[in-house]
C-alpha atoms as a PDB file:
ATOM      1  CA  UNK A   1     -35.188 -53.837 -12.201  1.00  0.00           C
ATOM      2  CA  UNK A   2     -38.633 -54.134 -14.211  1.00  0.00           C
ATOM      3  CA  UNK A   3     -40.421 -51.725 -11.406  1.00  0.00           C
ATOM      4  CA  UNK A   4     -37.286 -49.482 -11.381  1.00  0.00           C
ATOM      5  CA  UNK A   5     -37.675 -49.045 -15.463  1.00  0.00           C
ATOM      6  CA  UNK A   6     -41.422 -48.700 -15.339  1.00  0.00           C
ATOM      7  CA  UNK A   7     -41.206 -45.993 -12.707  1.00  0.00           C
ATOM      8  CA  UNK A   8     -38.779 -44.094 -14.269  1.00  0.00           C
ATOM      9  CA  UNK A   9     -40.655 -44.129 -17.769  1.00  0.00           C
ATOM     10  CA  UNK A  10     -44.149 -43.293 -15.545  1.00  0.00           C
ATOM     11  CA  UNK A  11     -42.471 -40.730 -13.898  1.00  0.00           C
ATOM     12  CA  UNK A  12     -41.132 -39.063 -17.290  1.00  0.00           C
ATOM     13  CA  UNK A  13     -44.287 -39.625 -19.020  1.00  0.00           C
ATOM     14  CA  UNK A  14     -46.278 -37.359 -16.210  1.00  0.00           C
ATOM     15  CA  UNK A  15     -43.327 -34.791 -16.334  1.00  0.00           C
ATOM     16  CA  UNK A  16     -43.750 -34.316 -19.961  1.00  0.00           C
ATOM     17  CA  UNK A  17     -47.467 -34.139 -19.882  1.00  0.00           C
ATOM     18  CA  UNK A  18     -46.397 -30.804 -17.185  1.00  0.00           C
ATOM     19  CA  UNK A  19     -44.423 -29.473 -19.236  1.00  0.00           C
ATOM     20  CA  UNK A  20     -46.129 -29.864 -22.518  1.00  0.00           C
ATOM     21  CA  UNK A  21     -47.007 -26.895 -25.432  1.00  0.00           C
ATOM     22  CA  UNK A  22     -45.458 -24.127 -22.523  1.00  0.00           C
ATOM     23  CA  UNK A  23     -42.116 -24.972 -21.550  1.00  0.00           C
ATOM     24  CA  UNK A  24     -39.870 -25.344 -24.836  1.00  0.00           C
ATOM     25  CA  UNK A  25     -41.741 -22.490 -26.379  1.00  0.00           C
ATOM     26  CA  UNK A  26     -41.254 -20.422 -23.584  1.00  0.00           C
ATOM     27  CA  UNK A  27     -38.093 -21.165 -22.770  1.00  0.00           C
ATOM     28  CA  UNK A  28     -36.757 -20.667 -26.215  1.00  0.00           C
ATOM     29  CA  UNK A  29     -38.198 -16.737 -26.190  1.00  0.00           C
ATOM     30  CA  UNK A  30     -36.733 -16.261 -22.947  1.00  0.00           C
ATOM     31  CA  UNK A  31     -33.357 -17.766 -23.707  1.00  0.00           C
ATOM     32  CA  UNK A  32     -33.703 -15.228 -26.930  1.00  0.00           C
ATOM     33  CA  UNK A  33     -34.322 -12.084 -25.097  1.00  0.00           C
ATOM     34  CA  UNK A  34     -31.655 -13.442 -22.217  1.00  0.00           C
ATOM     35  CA  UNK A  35     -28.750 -13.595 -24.991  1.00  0.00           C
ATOM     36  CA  UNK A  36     -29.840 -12.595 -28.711  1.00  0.00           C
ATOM     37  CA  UNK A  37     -32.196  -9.876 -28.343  1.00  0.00           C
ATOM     38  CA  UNK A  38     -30.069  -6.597 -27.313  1.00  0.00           C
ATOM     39  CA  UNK A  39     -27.418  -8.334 -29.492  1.00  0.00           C
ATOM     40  CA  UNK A  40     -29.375  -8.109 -32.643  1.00  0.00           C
ATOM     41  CA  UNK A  41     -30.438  -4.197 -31.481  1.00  0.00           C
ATOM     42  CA  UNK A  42     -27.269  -3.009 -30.680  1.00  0.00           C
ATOM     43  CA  UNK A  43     -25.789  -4.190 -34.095  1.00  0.00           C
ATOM     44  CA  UNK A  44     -28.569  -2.382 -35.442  1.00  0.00           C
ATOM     45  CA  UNK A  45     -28.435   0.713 -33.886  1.00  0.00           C
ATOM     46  CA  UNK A  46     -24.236   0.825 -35.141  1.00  0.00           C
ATOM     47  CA  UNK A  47     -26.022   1.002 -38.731  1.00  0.00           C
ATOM     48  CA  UNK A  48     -28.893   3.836 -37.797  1.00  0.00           C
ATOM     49  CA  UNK A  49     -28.377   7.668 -38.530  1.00  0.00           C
ATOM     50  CA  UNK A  50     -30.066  10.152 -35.922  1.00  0.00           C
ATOM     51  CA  UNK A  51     -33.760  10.406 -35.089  1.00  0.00           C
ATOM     52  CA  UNK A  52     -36.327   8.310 -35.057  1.00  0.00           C
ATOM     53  CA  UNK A  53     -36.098   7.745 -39.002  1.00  0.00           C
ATOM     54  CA  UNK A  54     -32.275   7.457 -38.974  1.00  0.00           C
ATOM     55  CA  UNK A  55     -33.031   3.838 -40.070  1.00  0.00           C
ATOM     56  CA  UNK A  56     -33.616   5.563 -43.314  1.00  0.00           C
ATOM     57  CA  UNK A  57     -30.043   6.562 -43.104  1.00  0.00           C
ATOM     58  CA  UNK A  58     -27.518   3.634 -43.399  1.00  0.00           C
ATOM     59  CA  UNK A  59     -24.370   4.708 -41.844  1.00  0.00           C
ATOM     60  CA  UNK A  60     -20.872   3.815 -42.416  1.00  0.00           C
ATOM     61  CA  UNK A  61     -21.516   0.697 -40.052  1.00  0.00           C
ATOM     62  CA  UNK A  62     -24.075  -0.629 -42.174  1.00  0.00           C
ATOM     63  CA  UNK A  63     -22.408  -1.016 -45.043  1.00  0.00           C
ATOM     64  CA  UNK A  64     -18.837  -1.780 -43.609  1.00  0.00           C
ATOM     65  CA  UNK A  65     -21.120  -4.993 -42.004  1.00  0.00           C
ATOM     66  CA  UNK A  66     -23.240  -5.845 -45.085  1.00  0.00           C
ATOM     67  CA  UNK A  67     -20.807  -5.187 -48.018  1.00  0.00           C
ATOM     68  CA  UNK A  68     -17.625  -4.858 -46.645  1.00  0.00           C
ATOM     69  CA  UNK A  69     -15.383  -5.541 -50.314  1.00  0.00           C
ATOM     70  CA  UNK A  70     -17.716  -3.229 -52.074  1.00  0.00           C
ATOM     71  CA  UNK A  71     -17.761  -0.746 -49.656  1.00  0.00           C
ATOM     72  CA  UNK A  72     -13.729  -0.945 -49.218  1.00  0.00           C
ATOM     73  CA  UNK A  73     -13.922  -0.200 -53.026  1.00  0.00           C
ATOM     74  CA  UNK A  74     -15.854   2.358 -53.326  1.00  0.00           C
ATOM     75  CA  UNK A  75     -12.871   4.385 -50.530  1.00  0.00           C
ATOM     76  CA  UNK A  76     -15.300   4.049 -47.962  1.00  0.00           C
ATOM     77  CA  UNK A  77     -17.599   6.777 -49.520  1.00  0.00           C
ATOM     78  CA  UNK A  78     -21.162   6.310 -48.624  1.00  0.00           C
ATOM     79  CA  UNK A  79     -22.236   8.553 -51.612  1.00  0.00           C
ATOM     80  CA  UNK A  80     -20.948   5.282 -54.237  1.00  0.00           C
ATOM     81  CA  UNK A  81     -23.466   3.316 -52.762  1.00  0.00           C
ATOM     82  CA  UNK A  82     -26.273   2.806 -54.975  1.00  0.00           C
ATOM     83  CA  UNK A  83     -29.935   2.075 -54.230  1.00  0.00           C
ATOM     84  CA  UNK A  84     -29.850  -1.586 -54.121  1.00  0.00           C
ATOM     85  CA  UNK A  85     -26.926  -1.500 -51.147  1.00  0.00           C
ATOM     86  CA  UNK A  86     -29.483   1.269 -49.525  1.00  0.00           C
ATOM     87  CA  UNK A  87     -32.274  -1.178 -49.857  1.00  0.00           C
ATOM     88  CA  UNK A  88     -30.244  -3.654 -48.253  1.00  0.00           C
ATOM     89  CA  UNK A  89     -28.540  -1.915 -45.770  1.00  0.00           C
ATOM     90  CA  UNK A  90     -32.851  -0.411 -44.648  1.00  0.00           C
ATOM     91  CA  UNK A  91     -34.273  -4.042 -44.756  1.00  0.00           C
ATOM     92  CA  UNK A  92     -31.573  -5.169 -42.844  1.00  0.00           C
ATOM     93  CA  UNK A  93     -31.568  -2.969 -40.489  1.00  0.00           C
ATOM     94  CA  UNK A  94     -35.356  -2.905 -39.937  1.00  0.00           C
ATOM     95  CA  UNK A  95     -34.969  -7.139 -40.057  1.00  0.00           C
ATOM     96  CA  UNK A  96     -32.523  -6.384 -36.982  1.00  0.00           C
ATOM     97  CA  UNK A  97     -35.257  -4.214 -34.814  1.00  0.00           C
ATOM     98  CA  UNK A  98     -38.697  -5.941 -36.318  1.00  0.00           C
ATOM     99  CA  UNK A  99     -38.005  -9.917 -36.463  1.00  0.00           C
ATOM    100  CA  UNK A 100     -36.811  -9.808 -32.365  1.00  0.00           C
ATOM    101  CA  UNK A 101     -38.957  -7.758 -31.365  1.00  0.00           C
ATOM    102  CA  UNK A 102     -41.396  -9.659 -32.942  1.00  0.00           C
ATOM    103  CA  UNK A 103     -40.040 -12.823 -30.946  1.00  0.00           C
ATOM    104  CA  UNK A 104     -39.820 -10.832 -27.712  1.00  0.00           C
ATOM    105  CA  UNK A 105     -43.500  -9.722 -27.665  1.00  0.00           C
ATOM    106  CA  UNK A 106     -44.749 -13.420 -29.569  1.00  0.00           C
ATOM    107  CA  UNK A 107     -46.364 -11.737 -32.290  1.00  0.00           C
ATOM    108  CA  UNK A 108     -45.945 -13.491 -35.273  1.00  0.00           C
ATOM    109  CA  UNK A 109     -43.382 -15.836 -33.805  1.00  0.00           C
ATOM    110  CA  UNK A 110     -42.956 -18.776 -35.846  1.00  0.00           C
ATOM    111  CA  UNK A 111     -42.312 -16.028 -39.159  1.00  0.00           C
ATOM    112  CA  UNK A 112     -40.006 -13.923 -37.108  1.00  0.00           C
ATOM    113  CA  UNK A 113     -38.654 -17.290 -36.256  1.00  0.00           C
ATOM    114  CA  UNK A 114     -38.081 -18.049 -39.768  1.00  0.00           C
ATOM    115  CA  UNK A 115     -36.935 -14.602 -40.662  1.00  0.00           C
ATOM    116  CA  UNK A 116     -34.125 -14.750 -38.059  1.00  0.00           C
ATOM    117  CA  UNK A 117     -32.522 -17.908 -39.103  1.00  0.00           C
ATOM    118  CA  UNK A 118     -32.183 -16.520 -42.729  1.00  0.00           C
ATOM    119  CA  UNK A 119     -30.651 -13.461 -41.167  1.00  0.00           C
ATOM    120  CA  UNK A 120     -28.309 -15.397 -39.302  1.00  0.00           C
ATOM    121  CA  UNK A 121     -27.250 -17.491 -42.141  1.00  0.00           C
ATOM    122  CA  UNK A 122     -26.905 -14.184 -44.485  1.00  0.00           C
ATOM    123  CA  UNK A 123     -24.802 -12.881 -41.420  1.00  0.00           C
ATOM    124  CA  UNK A 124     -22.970 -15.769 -41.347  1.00  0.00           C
ATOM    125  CA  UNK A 125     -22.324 -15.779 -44.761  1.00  0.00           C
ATOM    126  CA  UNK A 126     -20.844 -12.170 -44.861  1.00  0.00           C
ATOM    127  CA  UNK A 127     -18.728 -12.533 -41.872  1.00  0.00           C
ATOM    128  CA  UNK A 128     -17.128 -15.770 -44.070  1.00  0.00           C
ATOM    129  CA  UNK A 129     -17.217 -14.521 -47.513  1.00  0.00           C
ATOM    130  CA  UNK A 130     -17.650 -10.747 -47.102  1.00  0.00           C
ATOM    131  CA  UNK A 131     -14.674 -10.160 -44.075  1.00  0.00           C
ATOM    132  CA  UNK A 132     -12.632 -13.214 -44.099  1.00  0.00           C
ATOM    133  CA  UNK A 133     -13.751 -15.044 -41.088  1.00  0.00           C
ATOM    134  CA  UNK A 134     -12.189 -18.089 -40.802  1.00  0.00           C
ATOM    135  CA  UNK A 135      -9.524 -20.468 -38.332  1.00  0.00           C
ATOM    136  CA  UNK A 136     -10.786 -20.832 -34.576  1.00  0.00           C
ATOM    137  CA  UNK A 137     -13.710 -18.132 -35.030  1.00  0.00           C
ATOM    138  CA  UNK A 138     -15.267 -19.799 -38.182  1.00  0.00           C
ATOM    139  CA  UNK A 139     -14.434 -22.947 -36.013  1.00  0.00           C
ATOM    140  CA  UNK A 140     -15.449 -26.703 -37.448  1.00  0.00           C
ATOM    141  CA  UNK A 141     -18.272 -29.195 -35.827  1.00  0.00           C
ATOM    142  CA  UNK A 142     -16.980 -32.369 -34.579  1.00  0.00           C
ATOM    143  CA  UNK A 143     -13.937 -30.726 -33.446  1.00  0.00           C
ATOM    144  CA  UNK A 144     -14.015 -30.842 -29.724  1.00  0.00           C
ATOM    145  CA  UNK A 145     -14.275 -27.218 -28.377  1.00  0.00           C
ATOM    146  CA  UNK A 146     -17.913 -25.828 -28.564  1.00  0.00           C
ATOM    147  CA  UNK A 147     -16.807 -22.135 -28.446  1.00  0.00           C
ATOM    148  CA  UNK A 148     -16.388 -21.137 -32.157  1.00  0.00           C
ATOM    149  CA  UNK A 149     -18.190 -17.274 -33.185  1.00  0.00           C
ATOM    150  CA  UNK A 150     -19.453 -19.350 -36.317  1.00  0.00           C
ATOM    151  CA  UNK A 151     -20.398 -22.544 -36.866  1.00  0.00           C
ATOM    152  CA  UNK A 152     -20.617 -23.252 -33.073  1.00  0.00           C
ATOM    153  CA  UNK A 153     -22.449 -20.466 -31.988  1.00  0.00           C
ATOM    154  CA  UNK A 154     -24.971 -19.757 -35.012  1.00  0.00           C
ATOM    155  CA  UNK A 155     -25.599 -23.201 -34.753  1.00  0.00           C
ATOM    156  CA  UNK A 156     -27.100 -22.947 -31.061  1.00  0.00           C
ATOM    157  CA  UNK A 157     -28.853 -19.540 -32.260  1.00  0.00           C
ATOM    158  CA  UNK A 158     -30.751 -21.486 -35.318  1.00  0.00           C
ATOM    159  CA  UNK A 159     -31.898 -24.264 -32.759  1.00  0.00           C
ATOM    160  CA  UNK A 160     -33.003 -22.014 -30.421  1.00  0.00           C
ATOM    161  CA  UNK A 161     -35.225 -20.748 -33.073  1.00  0.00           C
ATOM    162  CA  UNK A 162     -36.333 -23.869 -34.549  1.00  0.00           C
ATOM    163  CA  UNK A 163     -37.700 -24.748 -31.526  1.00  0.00           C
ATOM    164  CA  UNK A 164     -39.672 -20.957 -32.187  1.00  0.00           C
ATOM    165  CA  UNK A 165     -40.653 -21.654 -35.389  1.00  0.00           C
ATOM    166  CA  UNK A 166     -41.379 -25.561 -34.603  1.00  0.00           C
ATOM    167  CA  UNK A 167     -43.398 -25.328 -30.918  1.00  0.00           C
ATOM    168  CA  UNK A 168     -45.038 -21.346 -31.727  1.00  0.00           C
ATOM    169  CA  UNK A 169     -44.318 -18.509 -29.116  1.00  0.00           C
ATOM    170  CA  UNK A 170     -46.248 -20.370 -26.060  1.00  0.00           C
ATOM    171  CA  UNK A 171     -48.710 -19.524 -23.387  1.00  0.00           C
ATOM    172  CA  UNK A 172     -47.678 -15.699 -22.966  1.00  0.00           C
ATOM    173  CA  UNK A 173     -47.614 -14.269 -26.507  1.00  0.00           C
ATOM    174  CA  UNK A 174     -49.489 -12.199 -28.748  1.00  0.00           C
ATOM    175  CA  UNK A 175     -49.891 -15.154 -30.857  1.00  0.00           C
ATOM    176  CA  UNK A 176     -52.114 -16.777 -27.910  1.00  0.00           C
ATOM    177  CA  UNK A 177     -53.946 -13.778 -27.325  1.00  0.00           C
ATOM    178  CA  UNK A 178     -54.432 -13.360 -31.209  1.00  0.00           C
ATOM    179  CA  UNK A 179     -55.854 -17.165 -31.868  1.00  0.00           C
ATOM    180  CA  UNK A 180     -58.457 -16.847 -28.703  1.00  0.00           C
ATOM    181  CA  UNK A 181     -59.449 -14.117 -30.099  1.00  0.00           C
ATOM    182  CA  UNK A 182     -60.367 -15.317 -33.572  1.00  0.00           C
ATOM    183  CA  UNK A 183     -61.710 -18.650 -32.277  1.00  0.00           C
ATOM    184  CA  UNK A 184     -64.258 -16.486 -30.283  1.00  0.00           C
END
């Protein structure tokens, strides 16, 4: 039983040393492009007017997502929006395009990292407080079923990029490319 049990922990020892400062890292972006990336875009592009600049132009999207209540107050008239739900509804919006892309490419990684989980607690937050999300979407932990829009999910989504923000962007990044560069 000894030799079985030192085997095994040889064996895992050499497999780590493999897999070591490239896997996790480059799983993690992969696993982001896989199954957050074109989610994050296309829930930008709902809150995008025309043109190349239409980010400059929060449509009714953007701030039926961001400030749903206030929005609902105002009769749905983008016009009673003032400057700071403009400012919001732009940095948003540009958060949504910049920070994945950002993860996508490796550039900046570990920031964009950072940047996403506060986005995805914000959105989180809205969704609760903002449209009333709550029962089996808002889900609980502990609970059994893993398959909650909430508390479940998000919660996957914010480890997936704490492993970003923890291990960097890995072997094929910008951020690689970027530190050879300046150690030259």
């Amino acid at each position: 039983m000894t030799a079985a049990i030192s085997f095994y922990h040889t064996l895992m020892a050499s497999v780590l040393r493999a897999l070591e400062g490239w896997f996790l890292p480059t799983l993690a972006r992969f696993s982001f492009a896989a199954v957050l990336l074109f989610y994050f875009w296309n829930s930008a592009f709902t809150k995008t007017g025309a043109g190349f600049f239409g980010f400059l132009s929060p449509t009714e999207n953007a701030y039926i997502q961001i400030f749903p209540k206030k929005f609902e107050a105002a009769g749905y008239d983008i016009s009673q929006m003032g400057a700071f739900e403009w400012l919001v509804a732009v940095a948003g919006t540009t958060a949504e395009f910049l920070l994945p892309f950002l993860i996508l490419i490796g550039l900046f990684t570990r920031l964009a990292a950072l940047g996403m989980v506060g986005f995805v607690v914000v959105q989180s937050l809205v969704d609760i407080y903002g449209h009333g999300v709550g029962g089996a979407t808002l889900g609980a932990w502990f609970d059994g079923p893993s398959n909650s829009l909430i508390l479940d999910q998000r919660l996957i989504w914010i480890l997936l990029l704490a492993v970003l923000f923890v291990k960097g962007a890995g072997p094929i990044s910008l951020d690689r490319l970027l530190r050879r560069t300046t150690e030259t």
